[in-house]
N, C-alpha and C. Protein backbone atom coordinates (compact mmCIF):
# COMPACT_ATOMS: atom_id res chain seq x y z
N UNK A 1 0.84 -1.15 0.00
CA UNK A 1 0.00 0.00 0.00
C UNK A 1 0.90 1.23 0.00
N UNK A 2 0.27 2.17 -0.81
CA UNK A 2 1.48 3.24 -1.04
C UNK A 2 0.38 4.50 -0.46
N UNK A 3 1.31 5.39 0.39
CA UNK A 3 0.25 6.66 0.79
C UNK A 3 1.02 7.59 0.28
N UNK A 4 1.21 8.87 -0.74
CA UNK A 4 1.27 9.77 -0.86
C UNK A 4 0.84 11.64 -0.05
N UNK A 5 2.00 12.26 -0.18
CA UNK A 5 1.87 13.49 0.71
C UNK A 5 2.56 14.88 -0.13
N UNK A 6 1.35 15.62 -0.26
CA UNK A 6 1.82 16.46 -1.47
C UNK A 6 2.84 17.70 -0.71
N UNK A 7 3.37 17.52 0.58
CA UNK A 7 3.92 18.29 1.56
C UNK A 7 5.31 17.63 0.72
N UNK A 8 6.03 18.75 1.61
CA UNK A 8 8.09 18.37 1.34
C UNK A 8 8.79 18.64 3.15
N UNK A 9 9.81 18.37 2.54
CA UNK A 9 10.71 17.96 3.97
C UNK A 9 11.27 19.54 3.75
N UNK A 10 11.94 20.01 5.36
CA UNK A 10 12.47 21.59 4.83
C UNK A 10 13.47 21.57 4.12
N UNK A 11 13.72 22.02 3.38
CA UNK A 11 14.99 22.20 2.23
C UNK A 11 15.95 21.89 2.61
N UNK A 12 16.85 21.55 3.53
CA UNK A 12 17.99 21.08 4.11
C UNK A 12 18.12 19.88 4.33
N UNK A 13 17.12 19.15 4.87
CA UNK A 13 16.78 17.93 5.15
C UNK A 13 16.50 16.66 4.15
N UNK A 14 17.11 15.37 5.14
CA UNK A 14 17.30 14.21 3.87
C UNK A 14 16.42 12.93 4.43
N UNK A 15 16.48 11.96 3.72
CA UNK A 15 16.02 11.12 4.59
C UNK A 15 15.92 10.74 5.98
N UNK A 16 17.80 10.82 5.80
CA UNK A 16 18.49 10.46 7.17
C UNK A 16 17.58 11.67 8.25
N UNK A 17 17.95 12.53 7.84
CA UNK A 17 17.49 13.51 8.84
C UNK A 17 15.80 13.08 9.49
N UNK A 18 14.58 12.61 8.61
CA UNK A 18 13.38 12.40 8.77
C UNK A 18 13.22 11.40 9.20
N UNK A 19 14.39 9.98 9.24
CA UNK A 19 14.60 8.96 10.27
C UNK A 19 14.80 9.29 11.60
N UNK A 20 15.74 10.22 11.92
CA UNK A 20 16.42 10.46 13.36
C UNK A 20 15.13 11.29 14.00
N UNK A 21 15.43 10.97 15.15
CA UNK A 21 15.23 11.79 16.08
C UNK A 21 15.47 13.55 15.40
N UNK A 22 14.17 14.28 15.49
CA UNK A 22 14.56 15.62 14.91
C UNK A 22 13.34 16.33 15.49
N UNK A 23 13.11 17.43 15.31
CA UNK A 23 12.38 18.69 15.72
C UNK A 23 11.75 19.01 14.40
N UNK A 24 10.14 18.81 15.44
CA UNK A 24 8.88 19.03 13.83
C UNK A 24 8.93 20.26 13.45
N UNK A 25 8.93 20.16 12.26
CA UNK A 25 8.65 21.33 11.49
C UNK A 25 7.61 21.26 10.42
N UNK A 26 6.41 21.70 10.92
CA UNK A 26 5.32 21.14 9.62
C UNK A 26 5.56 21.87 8.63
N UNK A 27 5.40 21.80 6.95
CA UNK A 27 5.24 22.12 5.94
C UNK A 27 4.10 23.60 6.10
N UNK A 28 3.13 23.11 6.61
CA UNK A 28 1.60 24.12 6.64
C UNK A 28 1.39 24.36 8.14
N UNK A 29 2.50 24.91 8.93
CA UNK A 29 1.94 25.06 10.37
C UNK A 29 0.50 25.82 10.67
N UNK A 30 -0.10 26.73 10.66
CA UNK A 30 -1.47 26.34 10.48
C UNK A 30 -2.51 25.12 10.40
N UNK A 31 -2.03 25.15 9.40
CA UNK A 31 -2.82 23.35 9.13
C UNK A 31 -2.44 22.31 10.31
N UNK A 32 -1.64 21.93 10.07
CA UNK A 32 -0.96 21.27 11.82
C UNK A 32 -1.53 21.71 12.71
N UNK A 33 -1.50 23.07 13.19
CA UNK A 33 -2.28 23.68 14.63
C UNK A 33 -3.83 23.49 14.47
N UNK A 34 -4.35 23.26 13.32
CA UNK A 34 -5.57 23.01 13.54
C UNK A 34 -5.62 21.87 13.84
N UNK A 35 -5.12 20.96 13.22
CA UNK A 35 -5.30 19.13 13.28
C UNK A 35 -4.22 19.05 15.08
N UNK A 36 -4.19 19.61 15.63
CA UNK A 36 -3.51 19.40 16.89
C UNK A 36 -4.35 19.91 17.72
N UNK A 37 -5.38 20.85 17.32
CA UNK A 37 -6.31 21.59 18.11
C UNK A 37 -7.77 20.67 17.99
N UNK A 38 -7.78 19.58 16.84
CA UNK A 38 -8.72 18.86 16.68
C UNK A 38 -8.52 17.89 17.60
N UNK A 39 -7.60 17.23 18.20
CA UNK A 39 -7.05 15.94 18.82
C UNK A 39 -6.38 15.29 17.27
N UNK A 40 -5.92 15.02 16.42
CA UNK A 40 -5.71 14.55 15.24
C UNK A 40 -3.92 14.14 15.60
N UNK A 41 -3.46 15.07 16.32
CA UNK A 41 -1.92 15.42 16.98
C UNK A 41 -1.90 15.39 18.10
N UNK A 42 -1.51 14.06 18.54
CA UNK A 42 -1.25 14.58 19.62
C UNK A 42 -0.04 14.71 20.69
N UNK A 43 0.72 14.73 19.74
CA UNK A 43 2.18 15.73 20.12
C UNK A 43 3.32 15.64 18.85
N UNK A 44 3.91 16.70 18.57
CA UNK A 44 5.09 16.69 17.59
C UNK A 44 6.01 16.07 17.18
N UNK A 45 6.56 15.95 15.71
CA UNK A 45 7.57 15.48 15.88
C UNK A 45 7.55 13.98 15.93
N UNK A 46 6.52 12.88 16.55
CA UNK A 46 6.75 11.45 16.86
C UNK A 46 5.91 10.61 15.55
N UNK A 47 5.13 11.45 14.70
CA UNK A 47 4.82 10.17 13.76
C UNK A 47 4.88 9.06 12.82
N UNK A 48 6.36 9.24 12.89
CA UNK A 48 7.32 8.24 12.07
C UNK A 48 7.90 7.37 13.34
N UNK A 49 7.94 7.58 14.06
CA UNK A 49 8.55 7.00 15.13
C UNK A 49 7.02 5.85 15.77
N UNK A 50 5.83 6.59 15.73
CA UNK A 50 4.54 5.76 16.16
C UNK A 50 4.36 4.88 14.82
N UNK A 51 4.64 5.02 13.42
CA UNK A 51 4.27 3.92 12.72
C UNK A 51 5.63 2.76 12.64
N UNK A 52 7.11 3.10 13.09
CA UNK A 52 7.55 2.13 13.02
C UNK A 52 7.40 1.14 14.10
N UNK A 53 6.65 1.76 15.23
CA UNK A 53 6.41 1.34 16.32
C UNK A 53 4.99 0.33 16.21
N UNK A 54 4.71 0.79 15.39
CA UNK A 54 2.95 -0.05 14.77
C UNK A 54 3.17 -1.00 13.90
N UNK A 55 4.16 -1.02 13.12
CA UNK A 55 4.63 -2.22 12.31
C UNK A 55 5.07 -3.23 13.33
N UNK A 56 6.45 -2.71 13.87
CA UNK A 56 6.73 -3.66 14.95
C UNK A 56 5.88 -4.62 15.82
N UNK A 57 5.12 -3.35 16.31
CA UNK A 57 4.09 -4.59 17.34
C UNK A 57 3.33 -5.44 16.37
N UNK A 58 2.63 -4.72 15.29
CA UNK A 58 2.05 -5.93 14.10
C UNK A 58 2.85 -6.85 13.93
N UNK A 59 4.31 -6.87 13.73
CA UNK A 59 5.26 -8.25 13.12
C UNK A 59 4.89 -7.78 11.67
N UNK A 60 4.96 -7.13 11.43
CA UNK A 60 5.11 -6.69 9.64
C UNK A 60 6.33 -5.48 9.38
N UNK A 61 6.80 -5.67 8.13
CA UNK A 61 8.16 -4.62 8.05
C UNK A 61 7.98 -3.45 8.06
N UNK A 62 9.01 -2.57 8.07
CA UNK A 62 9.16 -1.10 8.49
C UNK A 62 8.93 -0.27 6.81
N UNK A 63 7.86 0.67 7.26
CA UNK A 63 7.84 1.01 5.38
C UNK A 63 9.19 1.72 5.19
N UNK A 64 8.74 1.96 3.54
CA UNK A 64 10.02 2.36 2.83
C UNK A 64 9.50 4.10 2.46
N UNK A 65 10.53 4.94 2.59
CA UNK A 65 9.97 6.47 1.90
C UNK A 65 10.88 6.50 0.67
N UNK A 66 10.40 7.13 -0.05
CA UNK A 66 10.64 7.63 -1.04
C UNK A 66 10.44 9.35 -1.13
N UNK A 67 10.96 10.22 -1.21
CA UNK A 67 11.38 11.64 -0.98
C UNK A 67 11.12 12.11 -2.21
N UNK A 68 10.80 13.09 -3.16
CA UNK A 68 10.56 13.20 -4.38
C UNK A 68 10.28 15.28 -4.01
N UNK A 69 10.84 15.75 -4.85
CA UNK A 69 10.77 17.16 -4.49
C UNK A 69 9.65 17.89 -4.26
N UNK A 70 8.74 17.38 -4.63
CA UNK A 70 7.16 17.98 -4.48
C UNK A 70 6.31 16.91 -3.51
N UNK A 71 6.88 15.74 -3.10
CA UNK A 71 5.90 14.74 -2.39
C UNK A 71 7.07 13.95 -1.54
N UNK A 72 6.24 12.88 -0.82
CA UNK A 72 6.75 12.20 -0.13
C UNK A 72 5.77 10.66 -0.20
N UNK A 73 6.48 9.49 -0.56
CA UNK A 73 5.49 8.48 -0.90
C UNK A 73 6.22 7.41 0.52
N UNK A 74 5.07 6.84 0.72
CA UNK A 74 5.36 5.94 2.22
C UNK A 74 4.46 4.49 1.05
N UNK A 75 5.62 3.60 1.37
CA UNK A 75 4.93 1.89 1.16
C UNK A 75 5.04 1.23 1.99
N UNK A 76 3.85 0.49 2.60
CA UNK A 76 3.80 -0.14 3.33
C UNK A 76 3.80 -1.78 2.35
N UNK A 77 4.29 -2.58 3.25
CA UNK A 77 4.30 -4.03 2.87
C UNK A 77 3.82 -4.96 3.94
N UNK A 78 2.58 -5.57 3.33
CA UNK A 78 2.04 -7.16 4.29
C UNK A 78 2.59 -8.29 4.11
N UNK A 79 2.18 -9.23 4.85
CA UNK A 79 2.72 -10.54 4.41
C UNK A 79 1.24 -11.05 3.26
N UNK A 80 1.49 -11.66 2.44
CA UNK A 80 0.33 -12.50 1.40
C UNK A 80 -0.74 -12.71 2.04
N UNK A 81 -0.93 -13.08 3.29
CA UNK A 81 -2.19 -13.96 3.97
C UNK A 81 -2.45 -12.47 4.85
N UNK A 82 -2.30 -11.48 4.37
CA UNK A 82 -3.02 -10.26 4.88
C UNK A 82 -3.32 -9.51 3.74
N UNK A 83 -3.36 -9.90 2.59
CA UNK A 83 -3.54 -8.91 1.69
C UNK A 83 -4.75 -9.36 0.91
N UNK A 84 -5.70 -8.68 1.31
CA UNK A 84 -7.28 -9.05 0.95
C UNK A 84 -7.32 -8.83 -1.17
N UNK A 85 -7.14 -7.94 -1.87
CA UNK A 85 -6.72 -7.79 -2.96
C UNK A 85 -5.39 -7.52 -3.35
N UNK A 86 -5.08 -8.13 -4.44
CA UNK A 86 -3.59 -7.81 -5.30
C UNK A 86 -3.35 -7.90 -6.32
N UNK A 87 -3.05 -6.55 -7.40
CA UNK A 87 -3.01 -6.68 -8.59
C UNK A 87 -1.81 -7.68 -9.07
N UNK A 88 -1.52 -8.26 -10.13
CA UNK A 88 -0.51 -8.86 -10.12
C UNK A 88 0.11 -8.34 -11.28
N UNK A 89 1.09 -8.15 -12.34
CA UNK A 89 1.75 -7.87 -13.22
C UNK A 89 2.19 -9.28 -13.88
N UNK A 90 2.62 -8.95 -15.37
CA UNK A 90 3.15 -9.46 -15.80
C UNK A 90 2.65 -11.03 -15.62
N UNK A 91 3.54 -12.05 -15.59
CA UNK A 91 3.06 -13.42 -15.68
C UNK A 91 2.14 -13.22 -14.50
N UNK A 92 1.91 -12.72 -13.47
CA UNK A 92 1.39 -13.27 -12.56
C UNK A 92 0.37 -12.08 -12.36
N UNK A 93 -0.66 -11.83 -13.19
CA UNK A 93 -1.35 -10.98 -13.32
C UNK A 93 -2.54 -11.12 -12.98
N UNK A 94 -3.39 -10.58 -12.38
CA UNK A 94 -5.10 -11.02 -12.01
C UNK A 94 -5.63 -11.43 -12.91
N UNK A 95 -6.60 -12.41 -13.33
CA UNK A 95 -7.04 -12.60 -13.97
C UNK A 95 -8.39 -12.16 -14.79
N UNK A 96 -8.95 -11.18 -13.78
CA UNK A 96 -9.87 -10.19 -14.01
C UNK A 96 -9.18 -8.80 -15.56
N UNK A 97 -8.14 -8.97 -15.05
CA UNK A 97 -7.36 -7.61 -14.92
C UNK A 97 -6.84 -8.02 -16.26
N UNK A 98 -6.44 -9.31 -16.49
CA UNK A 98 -5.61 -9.98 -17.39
C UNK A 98 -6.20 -10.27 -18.90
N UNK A 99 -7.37 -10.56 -18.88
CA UNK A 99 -8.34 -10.15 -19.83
C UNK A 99 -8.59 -8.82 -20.75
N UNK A 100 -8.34 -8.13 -19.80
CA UNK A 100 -8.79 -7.07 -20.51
C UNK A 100 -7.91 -6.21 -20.50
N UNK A 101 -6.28 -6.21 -20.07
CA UNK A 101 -5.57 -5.60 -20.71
C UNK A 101 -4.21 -5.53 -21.55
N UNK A 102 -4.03 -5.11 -22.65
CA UNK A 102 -2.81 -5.42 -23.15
C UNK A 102 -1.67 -5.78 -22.56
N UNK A 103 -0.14 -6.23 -23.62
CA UNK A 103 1.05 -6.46 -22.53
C UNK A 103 1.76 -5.06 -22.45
N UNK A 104 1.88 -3.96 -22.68
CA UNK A 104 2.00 -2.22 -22.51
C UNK A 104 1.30 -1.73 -21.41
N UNK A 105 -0.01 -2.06 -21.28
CA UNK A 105 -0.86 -1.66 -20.22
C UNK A 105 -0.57 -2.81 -18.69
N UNK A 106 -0.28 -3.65 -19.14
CA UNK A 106 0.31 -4.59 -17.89
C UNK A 106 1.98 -3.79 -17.47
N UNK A 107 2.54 -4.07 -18.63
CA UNK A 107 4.14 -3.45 -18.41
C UNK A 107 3.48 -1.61 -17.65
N UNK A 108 2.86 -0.91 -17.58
CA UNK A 108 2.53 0.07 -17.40
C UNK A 108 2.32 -0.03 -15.78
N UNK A 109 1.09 -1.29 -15.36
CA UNK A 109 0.78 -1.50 -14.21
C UNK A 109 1.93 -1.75 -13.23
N UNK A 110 2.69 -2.41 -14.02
CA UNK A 110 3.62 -3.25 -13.57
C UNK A 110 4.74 -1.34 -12.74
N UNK A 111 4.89 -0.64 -13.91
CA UNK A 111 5.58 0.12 -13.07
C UNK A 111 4.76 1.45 -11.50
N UNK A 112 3.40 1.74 -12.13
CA UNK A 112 2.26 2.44 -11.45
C UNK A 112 2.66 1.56 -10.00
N UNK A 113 2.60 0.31 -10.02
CA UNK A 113 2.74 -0.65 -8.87
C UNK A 113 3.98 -0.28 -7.94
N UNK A 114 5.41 -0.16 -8.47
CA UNK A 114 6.28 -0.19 -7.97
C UNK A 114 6.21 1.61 -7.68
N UNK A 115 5.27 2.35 -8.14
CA UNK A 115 5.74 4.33 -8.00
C UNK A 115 4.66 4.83 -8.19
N UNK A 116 2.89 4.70 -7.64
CA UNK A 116 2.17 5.62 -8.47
C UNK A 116 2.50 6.71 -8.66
N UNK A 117 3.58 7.55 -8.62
CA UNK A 117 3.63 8.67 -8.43
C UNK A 117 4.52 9.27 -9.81
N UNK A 118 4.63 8.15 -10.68
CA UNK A 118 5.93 8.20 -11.93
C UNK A 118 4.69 9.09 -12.65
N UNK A 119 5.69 10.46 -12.90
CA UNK A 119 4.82 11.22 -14.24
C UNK A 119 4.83 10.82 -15.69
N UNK A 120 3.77 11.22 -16.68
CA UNK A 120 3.90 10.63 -17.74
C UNK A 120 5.05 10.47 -18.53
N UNK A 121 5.87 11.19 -18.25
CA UNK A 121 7.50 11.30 -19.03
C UNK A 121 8.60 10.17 -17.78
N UNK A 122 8.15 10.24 -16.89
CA UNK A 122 8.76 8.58 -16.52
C UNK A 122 8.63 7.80 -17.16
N UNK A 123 7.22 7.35 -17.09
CA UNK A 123 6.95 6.17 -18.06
C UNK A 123 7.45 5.99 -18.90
N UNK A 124 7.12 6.83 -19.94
CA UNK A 124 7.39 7.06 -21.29
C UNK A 124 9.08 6.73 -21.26
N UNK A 125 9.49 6.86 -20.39
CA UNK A 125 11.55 6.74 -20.59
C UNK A 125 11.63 5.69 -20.39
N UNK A 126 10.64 5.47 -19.31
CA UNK A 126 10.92 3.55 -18.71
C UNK A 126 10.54 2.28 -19.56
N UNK A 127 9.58 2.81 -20.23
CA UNK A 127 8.87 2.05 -21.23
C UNK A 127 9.46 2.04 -22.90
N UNK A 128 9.98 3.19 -22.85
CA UNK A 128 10.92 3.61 -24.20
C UNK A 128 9.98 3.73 -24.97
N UNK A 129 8.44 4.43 -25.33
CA UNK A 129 7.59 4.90 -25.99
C UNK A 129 7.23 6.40 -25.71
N UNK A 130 6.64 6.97 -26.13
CA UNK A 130 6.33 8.08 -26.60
C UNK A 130 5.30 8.75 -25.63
N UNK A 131 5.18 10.06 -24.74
CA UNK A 131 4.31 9.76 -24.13
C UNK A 131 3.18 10.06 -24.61
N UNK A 132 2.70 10.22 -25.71
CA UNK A 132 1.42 10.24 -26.12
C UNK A 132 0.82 8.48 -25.80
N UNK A 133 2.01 7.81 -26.27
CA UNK A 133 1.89 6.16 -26.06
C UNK A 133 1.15 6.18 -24.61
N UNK A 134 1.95 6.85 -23.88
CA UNK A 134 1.97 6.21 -22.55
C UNK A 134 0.33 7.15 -21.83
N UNK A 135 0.17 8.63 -22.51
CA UNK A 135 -1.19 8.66 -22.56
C UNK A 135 -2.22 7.79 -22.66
N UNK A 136 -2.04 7.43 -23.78
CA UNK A 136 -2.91 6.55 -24.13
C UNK A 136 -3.46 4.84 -23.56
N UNK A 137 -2.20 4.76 -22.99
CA UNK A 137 -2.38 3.44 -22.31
C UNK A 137 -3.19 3.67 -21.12
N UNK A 138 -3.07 5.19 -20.28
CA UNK A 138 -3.75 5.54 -19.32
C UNK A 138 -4.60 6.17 -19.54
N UNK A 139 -5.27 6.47 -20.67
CA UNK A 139 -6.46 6.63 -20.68
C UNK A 139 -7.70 5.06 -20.82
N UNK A 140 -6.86 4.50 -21.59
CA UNK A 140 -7.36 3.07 -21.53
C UNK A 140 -7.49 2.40 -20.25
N UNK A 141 -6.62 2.45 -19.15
CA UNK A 141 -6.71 1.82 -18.31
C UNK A 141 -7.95 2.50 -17.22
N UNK A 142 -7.92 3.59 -17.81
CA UNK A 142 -8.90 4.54 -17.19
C UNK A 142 -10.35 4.35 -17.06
N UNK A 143 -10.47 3.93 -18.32
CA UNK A 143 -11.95 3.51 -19.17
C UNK A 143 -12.14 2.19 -18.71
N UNK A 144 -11.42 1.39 -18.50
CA UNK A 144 -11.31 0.19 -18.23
C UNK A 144 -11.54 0.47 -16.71
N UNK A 145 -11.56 0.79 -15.71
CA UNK A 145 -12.16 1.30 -14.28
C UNK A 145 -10.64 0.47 -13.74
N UNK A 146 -9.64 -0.16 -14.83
CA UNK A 146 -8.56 -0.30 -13.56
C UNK A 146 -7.44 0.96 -12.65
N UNK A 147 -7.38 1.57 -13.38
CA UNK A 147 -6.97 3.07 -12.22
C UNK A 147 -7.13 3.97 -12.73
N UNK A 148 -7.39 4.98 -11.57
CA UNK A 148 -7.94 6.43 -11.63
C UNK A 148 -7.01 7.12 -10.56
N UNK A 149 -7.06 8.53 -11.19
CA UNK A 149 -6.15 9.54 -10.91
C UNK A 149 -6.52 10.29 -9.57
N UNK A 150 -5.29 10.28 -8.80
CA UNK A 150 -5.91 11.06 -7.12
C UNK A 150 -5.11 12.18 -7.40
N UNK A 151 -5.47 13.06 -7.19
CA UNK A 151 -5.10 14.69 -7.11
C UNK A 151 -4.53 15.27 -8.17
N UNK A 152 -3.77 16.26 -8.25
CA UNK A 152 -3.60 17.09 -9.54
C UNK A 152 -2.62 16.15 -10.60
N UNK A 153 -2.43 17.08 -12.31
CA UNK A 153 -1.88 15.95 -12.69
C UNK A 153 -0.23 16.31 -12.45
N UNK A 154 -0.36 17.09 -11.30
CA UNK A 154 1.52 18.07 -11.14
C UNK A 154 1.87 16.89 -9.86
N UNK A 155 0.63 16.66 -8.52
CA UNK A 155 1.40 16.19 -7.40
C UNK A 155 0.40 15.03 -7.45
N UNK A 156 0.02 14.44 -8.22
CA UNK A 156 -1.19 13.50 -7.80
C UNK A 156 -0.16 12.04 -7.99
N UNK A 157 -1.18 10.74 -7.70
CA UNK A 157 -1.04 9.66 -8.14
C UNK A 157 -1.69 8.63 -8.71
N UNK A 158 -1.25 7.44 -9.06
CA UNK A 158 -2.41 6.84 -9.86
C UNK A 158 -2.81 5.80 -8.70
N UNK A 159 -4.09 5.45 -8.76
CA UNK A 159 -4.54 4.36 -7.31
C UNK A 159 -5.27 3.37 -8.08
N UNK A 160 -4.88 1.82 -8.07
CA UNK A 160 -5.05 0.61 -8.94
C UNK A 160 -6.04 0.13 -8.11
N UNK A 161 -7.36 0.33 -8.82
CA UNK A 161 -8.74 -0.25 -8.39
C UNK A 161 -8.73 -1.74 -8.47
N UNK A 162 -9.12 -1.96 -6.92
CA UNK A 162 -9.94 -3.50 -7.00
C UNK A 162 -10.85 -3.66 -7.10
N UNK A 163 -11.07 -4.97 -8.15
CA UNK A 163 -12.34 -5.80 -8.17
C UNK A 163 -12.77 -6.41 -7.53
């Protein structure tokens, strides 16, 4: 499961830094003081520290970030016998899913899976087609109700509908 955050880290700061022990600094302090004034927060600074702490006690692994200049993408990983739906790629593709879409639009899924967050000119490099190509495959996949677009097309991502 991948969660996306159209916020950034402060300009100085690296991964390392958003691992350690550090002093919050929200992106939208406002926004923060409201969601802290809601109960939503309830104290600074510790929420990377409370989800590796929530994996742990689950017995499931520690997610992975990915840092990206305009976002921040968090994946979480289950074990198989917790994962109620799963698209599959390539040979090992749903079979719902598998029907009805080409091997471009699978090779497509296949990368959406590993980054929803790859813009159309990713693709298009990763795939070595054109991105009108790679338009087009996502508009197809679109029509096809297997994924649809969450937020803008500058900070958004793509989210792979289950059947």
């Amino acid at each position: 499961m991948y969660i996306a955050n159209a916020g950034r880290l402060p300009e100085t700061w690296t991964l390392d830094n958003l691992m350690s022990k550090h002093a919050s600094q929200p992106f939208n302090p406002n926004i923060a003081h409201v969601f802290y004034l809601a109960g939503f927060i309830e104290s600074w600074g510790r929420g990377i520290e409370k989800i590796f702490r929530a994996c742990a006690d689950d017995n499931v692994p520690p997610p992975e970030y990915s840092i990206h200049p305009n976002d921040i993408m968090i994946q979480f990983t289950a074990p198989e016998d917790r994962i109620i739906f799963s698209v599959r790629v390539n040979d090992r593709v749903n079979d719902q899913v598998n029907d009805r879409v080409t091997d471009r639009e699978k090779k497509l899924l296949s990368l959406l899976m590993d980054d929803p967050g790859h813009t159309v000119q990713e693709l298009a490099d990763k795939m070595s087609v054109s991105r009108k190509s790679v338009s087009g495959y996502l508009k197809s996949l679109k029509d096809k109700g297997i994924i649809e677009r969450i937020g803008s097309a500058r900070r958004g991502y793509w989210k792979i509908n289950a059947e």
